[in-house]
Protein backbone atom coordinates (compact mmCIF):
# COMPACT_ATOMS: atom_id res chain seq x y z
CA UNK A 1 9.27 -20.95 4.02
CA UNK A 2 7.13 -23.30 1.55
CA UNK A 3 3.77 -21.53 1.74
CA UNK A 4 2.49 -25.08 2.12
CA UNK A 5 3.80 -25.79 5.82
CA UNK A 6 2.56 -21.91 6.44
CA UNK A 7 -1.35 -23.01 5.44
CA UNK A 8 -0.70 -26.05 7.75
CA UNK A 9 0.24 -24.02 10.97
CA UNK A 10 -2.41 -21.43 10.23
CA UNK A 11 -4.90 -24.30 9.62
CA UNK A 12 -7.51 -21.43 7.91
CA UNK A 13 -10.17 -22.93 6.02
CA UNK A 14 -10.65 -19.47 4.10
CA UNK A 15 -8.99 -17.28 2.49
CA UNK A 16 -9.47 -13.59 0.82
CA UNK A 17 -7.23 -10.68 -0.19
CA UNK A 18 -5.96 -8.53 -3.61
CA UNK A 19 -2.81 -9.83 -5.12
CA UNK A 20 0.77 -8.93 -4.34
CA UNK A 21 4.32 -9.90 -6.30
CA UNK A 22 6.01 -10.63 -2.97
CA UNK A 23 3.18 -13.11 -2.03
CA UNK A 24 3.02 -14.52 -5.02
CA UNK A 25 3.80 -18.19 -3.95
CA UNK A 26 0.94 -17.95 -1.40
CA UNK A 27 -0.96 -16.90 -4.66
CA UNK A 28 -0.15 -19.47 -6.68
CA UNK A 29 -0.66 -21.94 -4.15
CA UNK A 30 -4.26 -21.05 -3.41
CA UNK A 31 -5.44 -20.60 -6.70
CA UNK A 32 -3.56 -24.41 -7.50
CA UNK A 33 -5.83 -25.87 -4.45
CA UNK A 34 -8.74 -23.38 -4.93
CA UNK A 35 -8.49 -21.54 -7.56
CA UNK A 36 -11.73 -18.74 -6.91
CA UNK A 37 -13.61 -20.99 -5.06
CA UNK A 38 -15.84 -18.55 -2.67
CA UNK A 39 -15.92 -21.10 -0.09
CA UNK A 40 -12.36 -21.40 0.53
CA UNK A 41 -10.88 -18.20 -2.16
CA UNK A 42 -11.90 -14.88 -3.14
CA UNK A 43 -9.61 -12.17 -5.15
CA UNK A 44 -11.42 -8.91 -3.78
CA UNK A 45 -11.45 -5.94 -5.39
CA UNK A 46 -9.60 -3.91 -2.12
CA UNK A 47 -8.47 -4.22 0.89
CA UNK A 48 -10.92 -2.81 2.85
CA UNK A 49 -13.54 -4.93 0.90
CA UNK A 50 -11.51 -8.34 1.61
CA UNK A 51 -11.72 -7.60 5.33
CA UNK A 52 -15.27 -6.62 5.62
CA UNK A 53 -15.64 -10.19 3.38
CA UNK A 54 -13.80 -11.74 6.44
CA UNK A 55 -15.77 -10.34 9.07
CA UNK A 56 -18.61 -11.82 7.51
CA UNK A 57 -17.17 -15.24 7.41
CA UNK A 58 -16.27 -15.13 10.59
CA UNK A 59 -19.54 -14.01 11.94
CA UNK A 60 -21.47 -16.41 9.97
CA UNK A 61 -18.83 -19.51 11.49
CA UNK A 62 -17.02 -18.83 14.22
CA UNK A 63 -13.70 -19.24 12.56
CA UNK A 64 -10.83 -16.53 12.03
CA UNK A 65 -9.73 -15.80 7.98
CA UNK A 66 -7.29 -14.77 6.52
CA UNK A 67 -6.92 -11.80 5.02
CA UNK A 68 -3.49 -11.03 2.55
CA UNK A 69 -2.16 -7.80 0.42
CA UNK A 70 0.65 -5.44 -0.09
CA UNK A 71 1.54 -3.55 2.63
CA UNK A 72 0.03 -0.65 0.48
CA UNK A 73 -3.17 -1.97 1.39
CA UNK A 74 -2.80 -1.14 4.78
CA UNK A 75 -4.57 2.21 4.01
CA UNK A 76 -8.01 0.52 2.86
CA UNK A 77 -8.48 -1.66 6.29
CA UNK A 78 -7.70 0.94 8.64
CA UNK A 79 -11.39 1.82 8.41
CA UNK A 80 -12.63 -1.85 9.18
CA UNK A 81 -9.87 -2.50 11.55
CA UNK A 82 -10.86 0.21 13.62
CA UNK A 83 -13.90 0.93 13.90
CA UNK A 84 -15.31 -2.81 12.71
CA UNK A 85 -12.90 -5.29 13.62
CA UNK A 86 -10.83 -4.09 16.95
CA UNK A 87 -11.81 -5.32 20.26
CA UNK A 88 -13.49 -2.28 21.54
CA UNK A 89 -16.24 -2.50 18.46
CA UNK A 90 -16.99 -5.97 17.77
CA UNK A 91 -13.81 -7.91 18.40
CA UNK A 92 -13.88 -10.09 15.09
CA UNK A 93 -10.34 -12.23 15.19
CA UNK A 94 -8.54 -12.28 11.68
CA UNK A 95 -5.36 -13.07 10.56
CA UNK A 96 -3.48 -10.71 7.86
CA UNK A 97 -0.71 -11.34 5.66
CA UNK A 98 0.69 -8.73 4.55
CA UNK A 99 3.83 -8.14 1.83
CA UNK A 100 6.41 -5.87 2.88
CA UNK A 101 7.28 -3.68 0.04
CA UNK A 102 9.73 -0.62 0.78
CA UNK A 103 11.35 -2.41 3.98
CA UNK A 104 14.12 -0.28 4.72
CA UNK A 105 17.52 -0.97 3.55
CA UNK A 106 15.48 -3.25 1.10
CA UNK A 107 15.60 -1.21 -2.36
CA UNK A 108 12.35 -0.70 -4.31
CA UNK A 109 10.25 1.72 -6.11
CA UNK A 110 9.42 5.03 -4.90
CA UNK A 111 5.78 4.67 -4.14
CA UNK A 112 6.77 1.96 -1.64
CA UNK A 113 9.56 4.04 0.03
CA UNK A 114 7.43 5.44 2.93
CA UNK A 115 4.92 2.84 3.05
CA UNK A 116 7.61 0.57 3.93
CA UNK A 117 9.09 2.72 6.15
CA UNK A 118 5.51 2.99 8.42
CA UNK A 119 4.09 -0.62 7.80
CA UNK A 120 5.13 -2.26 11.23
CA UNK A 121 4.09 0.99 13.12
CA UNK A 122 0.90 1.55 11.43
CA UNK A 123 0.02 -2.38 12.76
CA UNK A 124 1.04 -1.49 16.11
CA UNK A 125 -1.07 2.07 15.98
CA UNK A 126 -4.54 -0.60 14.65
CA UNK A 127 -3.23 -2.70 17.78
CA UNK A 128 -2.57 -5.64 15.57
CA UNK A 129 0.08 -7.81 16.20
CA UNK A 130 2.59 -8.64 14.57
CA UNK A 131 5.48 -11.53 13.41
CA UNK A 132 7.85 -10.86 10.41
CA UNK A 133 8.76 -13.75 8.55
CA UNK A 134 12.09 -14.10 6.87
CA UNK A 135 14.07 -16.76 4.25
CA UNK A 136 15.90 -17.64 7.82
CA UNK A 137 12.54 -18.01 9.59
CA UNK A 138 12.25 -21.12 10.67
CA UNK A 139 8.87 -23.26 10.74
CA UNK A 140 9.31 -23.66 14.81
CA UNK A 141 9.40 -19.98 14.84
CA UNK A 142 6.34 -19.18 12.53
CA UNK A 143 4.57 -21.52 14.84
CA UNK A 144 5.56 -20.08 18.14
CA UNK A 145 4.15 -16.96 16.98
CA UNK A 146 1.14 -18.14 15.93
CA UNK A 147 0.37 -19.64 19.32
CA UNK A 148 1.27 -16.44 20.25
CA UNK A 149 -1.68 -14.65 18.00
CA UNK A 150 -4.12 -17.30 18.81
CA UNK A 151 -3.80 -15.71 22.27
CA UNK A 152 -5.19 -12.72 20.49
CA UNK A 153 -7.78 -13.97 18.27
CA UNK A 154 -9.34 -15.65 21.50
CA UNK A 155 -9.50 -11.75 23.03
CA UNK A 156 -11.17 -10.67 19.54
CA UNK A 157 -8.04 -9.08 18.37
CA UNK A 158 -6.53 -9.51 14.96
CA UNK A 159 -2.93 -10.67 13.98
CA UNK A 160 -0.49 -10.52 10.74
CA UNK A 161 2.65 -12.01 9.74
CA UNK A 162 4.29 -8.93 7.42
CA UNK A 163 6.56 -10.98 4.97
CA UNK A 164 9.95 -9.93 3.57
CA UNK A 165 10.76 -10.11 0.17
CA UNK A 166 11.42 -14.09 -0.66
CA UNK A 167 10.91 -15.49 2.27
CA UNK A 168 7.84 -17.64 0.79
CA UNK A 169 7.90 -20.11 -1.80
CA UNK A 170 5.75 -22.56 -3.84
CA UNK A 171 7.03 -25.55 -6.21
CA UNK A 172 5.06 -24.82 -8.77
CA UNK A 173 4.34 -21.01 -10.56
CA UNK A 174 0.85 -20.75 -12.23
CA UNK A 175 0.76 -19.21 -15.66
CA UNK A 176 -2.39 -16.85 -16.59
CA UNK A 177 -3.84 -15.79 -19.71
CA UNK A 178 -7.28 -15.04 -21.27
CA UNK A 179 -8.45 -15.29 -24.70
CA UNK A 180 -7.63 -12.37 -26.08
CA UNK A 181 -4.85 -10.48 -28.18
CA UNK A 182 -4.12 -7.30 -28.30
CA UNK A 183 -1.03 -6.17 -26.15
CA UNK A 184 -1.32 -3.59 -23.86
CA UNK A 185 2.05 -1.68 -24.78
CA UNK A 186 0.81 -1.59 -28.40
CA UNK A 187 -2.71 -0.35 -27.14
CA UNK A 188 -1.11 2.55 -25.72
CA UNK A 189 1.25 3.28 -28.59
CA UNK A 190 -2.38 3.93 -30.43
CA UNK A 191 -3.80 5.47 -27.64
CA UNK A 192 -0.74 7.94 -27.81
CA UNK A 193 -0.40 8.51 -31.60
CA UNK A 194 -3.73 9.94 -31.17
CA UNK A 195 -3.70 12.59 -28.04
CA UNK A 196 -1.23 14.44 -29.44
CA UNK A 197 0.12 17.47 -26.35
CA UNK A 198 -2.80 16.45 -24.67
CA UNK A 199 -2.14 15.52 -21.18
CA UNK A 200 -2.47 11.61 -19.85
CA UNK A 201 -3.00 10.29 -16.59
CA UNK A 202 -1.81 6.67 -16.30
CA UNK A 203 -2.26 3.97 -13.86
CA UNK A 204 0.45 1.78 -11.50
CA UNK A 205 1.92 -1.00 -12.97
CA UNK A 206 3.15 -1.65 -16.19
CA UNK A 207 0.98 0.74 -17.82
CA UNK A 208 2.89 3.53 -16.88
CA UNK A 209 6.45 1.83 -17.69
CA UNK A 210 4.91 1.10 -21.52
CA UNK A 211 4.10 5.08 -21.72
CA UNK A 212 7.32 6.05 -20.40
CA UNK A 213 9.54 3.61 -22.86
CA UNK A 214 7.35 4.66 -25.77
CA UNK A 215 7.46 8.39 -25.14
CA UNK A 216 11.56 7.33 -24.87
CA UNK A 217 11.07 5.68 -28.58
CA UNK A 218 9.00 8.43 -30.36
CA UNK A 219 11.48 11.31 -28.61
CA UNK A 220 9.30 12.78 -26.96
CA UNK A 221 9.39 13.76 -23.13
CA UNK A 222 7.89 13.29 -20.67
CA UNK A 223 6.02 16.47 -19.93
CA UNK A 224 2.27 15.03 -21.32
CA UNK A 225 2.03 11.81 -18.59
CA UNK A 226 1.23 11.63 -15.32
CA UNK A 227 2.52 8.61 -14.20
CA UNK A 228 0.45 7.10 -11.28
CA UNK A 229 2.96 5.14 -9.91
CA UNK A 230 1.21 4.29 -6.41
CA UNK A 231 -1.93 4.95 -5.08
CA UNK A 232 -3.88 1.82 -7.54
CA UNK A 233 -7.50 2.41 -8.17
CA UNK A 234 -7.14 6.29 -8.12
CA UNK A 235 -5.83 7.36 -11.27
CA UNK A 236 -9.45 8.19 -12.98
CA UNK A 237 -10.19 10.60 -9.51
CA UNK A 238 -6.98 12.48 -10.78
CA UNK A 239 -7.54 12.75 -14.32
CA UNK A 240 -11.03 13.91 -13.06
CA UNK A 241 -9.68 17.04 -11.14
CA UNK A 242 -7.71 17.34 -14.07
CA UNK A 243 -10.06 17.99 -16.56
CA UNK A 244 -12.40 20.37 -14.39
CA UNK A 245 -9.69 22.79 -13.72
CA UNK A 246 -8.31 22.10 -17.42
CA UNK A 247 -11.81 22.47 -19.45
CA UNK A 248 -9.96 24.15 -22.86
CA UNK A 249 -7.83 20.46 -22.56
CA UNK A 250 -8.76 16.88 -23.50
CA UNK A 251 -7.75 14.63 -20.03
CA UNK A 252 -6.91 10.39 -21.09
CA UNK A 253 -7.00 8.82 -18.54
CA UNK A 254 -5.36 5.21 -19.04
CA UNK A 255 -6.56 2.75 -16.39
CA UNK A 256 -6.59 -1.03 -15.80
CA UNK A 257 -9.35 -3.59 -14.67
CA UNK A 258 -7.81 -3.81 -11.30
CA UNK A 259 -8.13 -0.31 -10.45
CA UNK A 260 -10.73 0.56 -11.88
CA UNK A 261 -12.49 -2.27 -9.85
CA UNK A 262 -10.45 -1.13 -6.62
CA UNK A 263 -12.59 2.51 -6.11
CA UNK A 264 -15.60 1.59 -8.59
CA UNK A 265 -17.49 4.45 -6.60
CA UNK A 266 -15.41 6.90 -8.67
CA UNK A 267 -17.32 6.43 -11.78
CA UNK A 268 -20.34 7.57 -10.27
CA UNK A 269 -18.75 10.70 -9.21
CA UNK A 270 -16.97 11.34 -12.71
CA UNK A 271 -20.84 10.36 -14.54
CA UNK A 272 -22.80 12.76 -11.99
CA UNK A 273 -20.25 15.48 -13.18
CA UNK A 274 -19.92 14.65 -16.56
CA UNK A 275 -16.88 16.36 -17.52
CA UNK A 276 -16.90 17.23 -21.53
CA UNK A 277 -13.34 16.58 -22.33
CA UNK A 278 -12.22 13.22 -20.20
CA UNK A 279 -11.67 10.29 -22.22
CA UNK A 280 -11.33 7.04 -19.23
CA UNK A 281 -9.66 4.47 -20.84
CA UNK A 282 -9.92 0.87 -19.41
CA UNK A 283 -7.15 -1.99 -20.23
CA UNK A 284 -9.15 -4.75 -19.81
CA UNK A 285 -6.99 -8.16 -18.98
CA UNK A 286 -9.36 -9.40 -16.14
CA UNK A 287 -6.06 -9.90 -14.08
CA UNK A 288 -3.81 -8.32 -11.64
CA UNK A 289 -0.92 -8.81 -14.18
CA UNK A 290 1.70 -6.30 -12.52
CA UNK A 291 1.70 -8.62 -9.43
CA UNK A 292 1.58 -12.11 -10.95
CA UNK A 293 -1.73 -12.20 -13.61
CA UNK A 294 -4.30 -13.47 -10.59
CA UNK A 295 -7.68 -13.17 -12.03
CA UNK A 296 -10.30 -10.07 -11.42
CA UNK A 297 -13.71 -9.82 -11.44
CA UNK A 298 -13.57 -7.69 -14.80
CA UNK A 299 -13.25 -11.03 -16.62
CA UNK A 300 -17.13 -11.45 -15.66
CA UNK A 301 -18.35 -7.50 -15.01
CA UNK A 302 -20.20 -5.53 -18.04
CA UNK A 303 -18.08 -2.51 -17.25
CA UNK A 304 -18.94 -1.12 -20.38
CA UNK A 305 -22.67 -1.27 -19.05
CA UNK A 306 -21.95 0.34 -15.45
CA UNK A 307 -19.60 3.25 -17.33
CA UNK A 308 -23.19 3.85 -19.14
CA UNK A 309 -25.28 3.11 -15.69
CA UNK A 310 -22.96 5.61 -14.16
CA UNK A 311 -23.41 8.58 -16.47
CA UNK A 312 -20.65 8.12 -19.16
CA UNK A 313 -22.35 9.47 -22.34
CA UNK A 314 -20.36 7.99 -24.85
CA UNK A 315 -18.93 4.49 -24.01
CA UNK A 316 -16.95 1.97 -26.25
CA UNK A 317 -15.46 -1.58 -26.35
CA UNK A 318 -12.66 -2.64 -28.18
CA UNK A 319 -11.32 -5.81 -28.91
CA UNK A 320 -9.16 -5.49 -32.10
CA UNK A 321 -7.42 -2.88 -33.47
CA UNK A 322 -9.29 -1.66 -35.89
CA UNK A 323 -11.95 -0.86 -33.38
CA UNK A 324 -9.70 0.80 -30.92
CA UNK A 325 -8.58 3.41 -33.86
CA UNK A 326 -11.95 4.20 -34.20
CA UNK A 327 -13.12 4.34 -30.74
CA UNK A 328 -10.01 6.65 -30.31
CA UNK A 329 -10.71 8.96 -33.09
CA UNK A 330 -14.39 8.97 -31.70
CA UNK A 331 -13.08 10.35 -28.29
CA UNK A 332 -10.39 12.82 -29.68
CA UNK A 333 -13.11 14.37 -32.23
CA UNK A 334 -16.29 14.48 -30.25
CA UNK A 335 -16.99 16.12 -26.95
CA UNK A 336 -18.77 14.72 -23.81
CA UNK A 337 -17.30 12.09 -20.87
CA UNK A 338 -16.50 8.89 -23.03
CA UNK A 339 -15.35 5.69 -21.97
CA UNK A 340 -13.34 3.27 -23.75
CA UNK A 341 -13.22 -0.81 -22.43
CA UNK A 342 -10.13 -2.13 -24.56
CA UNK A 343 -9.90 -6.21 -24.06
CA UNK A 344 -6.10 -7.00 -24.23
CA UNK A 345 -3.79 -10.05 -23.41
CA UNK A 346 -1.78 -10.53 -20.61
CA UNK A 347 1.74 -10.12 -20.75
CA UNK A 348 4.68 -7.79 -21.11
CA UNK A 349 7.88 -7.60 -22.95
CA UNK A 350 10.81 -9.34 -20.35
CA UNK A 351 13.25 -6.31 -20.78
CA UNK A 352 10.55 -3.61 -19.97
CA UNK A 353 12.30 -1.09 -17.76
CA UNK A 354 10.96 1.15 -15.14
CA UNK A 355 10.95 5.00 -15.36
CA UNK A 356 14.40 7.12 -15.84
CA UNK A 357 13.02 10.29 -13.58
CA UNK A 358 12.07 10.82 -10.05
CA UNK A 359 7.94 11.04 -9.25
CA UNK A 360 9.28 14.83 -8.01
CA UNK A 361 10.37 15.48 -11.56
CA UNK A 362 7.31 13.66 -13.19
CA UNK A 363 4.83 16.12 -11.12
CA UNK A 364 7.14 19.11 -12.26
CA UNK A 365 7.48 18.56 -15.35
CA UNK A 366 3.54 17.41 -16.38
CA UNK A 367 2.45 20.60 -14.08
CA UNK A 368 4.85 22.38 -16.42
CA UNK A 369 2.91 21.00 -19.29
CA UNK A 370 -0.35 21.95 -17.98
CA UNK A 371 0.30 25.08 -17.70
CA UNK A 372 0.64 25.99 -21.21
CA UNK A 373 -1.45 27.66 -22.75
């Protein structure tokens, strides 16, 4: 279905939500009308924030938003949906769209598996209703069932069409870039030639796909890397119990803008602790590359000055290479929480491949690591 002739039966004046690859066309087409617009258009920095944005707009006009993700976002709107949003709180009326990643029988990466497999129940369980839309979906039946969920949004309830893969589509595909450039799989081939058996916990996306092909290249296993393949915005919490119950090992953490920005209130934790020997390392692209390259707020956010706010005792930016090295050698030799913002490029090489071994052989093998003395 063209996403156009979707906004037209929805008829939603505003729109809010974090990024996803099988929405992409709805994406593109709002930032080609509205780009980040806050009227009509904000990229938030999780779920759970995007619907609390949309209960605001709706209390402050009367109208019902709209609200997309991944289905892996379900998890951060339970909270608002039930004890903010559903009819026996306040009965706010919203509309999600939601990607459906994992569908079964639909094949896809691991960390989708079981989210795919609950998405449609855990809608029912939030009593939100629901209307999947397919390539075969026709318009007359996308707007039958959104006279059905009007029904609903009249009762304060909420609604969501879950979308399979390609069933949306745009004419045109928006290209995004910023103005820097260093790449982000060379930034971690530096960031690895200098942690040596140290361990490294590394964020979803393509992150964690660069580490794994360069380990591949250098010969080298797999043992050191956590791979955080799911889960976005967590990967400095785990590093963090890492390091406290590893204190004779240096933790690197490699994380991105988007997830870092997706559970922010994790760097307060990590600074009131202070761990000695975690280096957080944030790839700074201001985008949500993995899913399309739609912009964050990191492109605007001193990071570097809220790492410091929160407690990190040694912080660092780096925007060439040269710099990096250094930063790098600063965190490897020297001891105390450190924090490293490294400003890359978007972009990724077109015949980057995903990881060889199972997440159940990743945890095995890096707990294997870990436990050597």
């Amino acid at each position: 279905m063209d996403v156009k002739i979707l906004d037209r039966i929805i008829g939603a004046e505003f729109y809010t939500g974090v990024p996803d690859s099988l929405l992409r066309p709805l994406c593109d087409y709002l930032m080609d009308t509205y780009s980040t617009d806050p009227a009509h258009h904000i990229i938030a920095a999780n779920e759970g924030n995007c619907t609390a944005l949309a209960a605001g707009y709706h209390l402050a006009t009367g109208k019902v938003p709209v609200v997309y993700m991944q289905n892996s976002g379900e998890g951060n709107i339970i909270n608002p949906a039930a004890s903010l949003l559903n009819r026996k709180v306040y009965a706010i009326p919203m509309l999600f769209i939601i990607g459906w990643r994992g569908e079964p029988g639909v094949h896809d990466e691991p960390q989708h598996i079981y989210q795919g497999e609950v998405t449609l129940k855990l809608l029912e369980d939030m009593d939100i209703e629901s209307f999947v839309i397919s390539r075969d979906t026709t318009e007359d039946e996308v707007r039958g069932a959104f006279a059905e969920f009007e029904k609903a949004f009249s009762e304060g309830r909420q609604a969501a069409f879950v979308i399979r893969k390609g069933a949306l589509t745009y004419e045109k595909k928006i290209s995004y870039k910023n103005s820097y450039t260093m790449s982000r799989e060379e930034v971690i081939r530096h960031i690895v030639s200098f942690t040596a058996d140290d361990p490294i916990v590394s964020t979803t996306g393509k992150a964690s796909r660069e580490l794994f092909e360069i380990r591949e290249q250098n010969g080298q296993g797999h043992g050191r890397d956590f791979l955080t393949v799911g889960s976005m915005g967590h990967t400095s919490s785990i590093a963090l119990g890492i390091a406290l119950n590893k204190k004779e090992r240096k933790v690197w953490c490699i994380d991105g803008d988007g997830s870092m920005l997706m559970h922010m209130g994790s760097l307060a934790v990590t600074g009131q602790i202070s761990p000695d020997n975690l280096v957080h390392i944030v790839i700074n692209n201001s985008a949500h590359e993995t899913v399309g390259g739609l912009p964050t707020a990191a492109g605007t956010a001193d990071i570097t000055g809220i790492a410091r706010a929160c407690g990190y005792g040694r912080v660092f930016t780096a925007e060439n290479y040269d710099d990096l090295d250094k930063a790098l050698a600063e965190a490897r030799d020297g001891s105390g929480l450190t924090f490293i913002e490294v400003k890359c490029a978007l972009g990724a090489r077109d015949d980057l491949g995903r990881p060889t071994t199972t997440a159940i052989e990743n945890k095995e093998h890096f707990m294997a690591h870990l436990a050597k003395e």
